[in-house]
C-alpha atoms as a PDB file:
ATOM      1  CA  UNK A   1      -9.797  -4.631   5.858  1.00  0.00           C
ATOM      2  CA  UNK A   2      -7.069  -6.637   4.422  1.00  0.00           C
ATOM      3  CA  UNK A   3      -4.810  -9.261   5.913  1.00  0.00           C
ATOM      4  CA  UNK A   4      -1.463 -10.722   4.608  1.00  0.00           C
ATOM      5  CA  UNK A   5      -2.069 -13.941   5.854  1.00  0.00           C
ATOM      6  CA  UNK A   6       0.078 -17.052   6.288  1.00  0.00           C
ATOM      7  CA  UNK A   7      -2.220 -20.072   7.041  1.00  0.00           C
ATOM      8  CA  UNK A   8       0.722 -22.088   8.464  1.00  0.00           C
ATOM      9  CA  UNK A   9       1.151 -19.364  10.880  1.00  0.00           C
ATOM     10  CA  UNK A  10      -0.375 -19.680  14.340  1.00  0.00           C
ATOM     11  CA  UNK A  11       0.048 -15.631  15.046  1.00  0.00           C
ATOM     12  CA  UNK A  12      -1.701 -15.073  11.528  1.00  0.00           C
ATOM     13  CA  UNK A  13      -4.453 -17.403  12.071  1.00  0.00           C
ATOM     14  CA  UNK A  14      -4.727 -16.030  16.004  1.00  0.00           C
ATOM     15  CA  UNK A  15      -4.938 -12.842  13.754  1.00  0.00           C
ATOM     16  CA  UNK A  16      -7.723 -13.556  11.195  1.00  0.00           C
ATOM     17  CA  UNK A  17      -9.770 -15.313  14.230  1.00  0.00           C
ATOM     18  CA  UNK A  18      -9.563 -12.114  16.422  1.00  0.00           C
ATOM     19  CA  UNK A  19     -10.909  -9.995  13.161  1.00  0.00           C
ATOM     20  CA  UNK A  20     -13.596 -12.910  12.569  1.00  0.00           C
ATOM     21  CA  UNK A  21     -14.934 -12.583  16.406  1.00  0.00           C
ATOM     22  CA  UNK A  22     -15.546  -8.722  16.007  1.00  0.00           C
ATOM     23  CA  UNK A  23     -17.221  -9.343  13.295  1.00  0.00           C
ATOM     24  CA  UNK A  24     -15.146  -8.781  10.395  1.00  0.00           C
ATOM     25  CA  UNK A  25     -14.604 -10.690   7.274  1.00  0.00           C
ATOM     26  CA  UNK A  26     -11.136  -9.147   5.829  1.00  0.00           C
ATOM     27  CA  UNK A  27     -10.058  -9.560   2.210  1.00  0.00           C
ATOM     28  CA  UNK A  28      -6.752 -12.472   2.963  1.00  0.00           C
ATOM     29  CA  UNK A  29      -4.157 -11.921   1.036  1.00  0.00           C
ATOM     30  CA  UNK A  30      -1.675 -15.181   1.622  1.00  0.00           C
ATOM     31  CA  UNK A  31       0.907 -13.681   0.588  1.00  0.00           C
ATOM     32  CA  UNK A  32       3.151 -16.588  -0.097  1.00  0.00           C
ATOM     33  CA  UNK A  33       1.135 -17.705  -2.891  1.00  0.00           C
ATOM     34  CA  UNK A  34       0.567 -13.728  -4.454  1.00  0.00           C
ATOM     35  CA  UNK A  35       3.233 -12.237  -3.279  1.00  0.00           C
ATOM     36  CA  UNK A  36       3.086  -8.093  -2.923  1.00  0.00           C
ATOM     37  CA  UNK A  37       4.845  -6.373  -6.210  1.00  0.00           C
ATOM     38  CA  UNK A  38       8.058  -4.338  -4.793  1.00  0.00           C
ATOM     39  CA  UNK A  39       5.217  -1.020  -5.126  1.00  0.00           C
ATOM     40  CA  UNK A  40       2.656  -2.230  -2.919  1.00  0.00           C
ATOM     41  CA  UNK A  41       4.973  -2.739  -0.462  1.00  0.00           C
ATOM     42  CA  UNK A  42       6.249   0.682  -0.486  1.00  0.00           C
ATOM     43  CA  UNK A  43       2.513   1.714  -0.312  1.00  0.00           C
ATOM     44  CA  UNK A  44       2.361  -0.840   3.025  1.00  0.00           C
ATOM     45  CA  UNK A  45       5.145   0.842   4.465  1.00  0.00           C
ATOM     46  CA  UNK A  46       3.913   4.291   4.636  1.00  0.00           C
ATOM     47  CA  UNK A  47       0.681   2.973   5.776  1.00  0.00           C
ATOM     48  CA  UNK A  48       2.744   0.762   8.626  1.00  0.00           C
ATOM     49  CA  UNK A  49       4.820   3.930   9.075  1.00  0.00           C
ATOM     50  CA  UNK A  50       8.142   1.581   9.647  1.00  0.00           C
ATOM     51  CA  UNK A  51      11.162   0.971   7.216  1.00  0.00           C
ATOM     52  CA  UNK A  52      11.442  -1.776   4.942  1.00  0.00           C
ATOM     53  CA  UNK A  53      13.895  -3.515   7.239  1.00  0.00           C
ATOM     54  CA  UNK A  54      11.417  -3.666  10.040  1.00  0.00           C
ATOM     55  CA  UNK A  55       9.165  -5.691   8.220  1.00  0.00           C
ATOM     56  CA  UNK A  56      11.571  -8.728   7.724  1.00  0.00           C
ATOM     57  CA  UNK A  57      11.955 -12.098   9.327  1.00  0.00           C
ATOM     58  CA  UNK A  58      15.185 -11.656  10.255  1.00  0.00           C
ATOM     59  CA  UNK A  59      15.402 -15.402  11.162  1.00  0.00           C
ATOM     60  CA  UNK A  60      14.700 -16.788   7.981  1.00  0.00           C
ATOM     61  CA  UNK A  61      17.240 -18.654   6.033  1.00  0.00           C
ATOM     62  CA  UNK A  62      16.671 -16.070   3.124  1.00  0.00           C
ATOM     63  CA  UNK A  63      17.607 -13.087   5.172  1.00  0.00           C
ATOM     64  CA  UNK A  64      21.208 -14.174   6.154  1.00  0.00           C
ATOM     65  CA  UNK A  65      21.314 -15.802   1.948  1.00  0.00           C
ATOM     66  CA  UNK A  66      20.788 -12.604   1.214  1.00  0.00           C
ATOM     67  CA  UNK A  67      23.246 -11.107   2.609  1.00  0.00           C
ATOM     68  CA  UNK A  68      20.643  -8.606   4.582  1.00  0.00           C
ATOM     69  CA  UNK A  69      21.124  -6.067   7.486  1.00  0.00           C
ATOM     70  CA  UNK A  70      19.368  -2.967   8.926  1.00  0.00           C
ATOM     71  CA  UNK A  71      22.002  -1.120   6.813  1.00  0.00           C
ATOM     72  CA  UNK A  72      20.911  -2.822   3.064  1.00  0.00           C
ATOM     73  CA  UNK A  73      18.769  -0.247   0.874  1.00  0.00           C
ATOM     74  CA  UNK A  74      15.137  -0.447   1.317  1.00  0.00           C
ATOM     75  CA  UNK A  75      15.160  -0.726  -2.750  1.00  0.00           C
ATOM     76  CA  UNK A  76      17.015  -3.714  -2.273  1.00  0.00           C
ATOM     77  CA  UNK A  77      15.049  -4.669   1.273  1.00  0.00           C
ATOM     78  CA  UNK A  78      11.815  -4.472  -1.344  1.00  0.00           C
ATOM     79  CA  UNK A  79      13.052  -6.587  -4.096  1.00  0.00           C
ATOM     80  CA  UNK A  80      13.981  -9.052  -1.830  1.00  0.00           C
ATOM     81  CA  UNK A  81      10.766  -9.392  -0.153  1.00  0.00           C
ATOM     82  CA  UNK A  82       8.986  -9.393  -3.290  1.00  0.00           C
ATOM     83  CA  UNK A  83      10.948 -12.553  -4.811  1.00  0.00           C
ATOM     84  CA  UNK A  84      11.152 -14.057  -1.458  1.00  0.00           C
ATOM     85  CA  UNK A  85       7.999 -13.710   0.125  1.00  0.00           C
ATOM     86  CA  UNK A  86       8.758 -15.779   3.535  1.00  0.00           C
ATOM     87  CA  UNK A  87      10.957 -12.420   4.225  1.00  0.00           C
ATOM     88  CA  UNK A  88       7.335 -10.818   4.744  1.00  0.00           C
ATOM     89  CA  UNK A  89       6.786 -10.339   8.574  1.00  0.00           C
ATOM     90  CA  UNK A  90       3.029 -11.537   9.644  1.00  0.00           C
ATOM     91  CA  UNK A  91       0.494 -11.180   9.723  1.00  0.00           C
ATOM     92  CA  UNK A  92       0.319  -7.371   8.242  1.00  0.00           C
ATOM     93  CA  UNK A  93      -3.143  -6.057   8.758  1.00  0.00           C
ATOM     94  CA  UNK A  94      -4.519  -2.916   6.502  1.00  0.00           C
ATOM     95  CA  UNK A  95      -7.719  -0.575   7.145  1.00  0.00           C
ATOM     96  CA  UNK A  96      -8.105   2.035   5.163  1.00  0.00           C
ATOM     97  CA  UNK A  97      -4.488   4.232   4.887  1.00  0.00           C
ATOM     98  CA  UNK A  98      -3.490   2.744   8.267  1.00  0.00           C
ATOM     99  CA  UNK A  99      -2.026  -0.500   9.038  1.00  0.00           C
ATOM    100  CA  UNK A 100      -0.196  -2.479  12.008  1.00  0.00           C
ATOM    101  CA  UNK A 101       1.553  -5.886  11.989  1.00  0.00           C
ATOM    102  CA  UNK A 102      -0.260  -8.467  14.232  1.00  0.00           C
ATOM    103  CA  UNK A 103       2.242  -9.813  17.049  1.00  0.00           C
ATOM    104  CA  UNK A 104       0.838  -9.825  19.458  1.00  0.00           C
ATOM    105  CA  UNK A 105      -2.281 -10.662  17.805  1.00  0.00           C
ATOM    106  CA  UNK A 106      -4.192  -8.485  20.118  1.00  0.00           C
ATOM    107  CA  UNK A 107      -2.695  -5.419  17.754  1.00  0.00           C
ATOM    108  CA  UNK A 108      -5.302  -6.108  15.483  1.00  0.00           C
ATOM    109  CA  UNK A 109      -7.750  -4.849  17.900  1.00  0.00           C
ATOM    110  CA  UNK A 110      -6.563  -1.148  17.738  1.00  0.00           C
ATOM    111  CA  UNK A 111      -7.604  -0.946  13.876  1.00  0.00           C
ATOM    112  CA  UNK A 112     -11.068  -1.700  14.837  1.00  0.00           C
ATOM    113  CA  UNK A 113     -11.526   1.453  17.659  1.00  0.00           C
END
């Protein structure tokens, strides 16, 4: 399993604890300091099975900066992200070719049935 993990984040660490106490030692990816290329994030998406607004902090400073809506192009949405990782809802959780994002933290649970 993989996490994109934001240490400063209590719902990420909640997160990474929950996969810890089932016995599970994920690769963590924090994601602010190696920040997903503008192709791994399309790969994320069709795991997540959203669009590429759905994964954004939409209350982050960047977001309105940027100009962004639910109608910008997800090339655009991508790039974005990719330069300014904070855009990067969290934590994003990935086994195998699925993956969920973890609010509530609980969500992590369902990738280990």
């Amino acid at each position: 399993m993989i996490i994109y993990h934001n240490p400063r984040c209590s719902k990420s660490r909640q997160a990474l604890a929950l996969l810890r106490e089932n016995g599970v030692e994920p690769e963590v990816i924090e994601y602010l300091k190696t920040p997903p290329t503008k192709s791994a994030l399309r790969d994320l998406l069709r795991k997540l099975d959203l669009s590429a607004h759905d994964i954004l902090r939409t209350k982050e400073d960047e977001y309105k900066k940027l100009g962004l809506s639910p109608d910008t192009a997800e090339n655009k949405i991508l790039a974005a992200i990719a330069a300014n990782p904070i855009l990067l809802e969290r934590p994003i959780i990935i086994k195998g070719n699925r993956a969920l994002i973890g609010r509530p933290p609980e969500n992590v649970l369902e990738l280990l049935r």
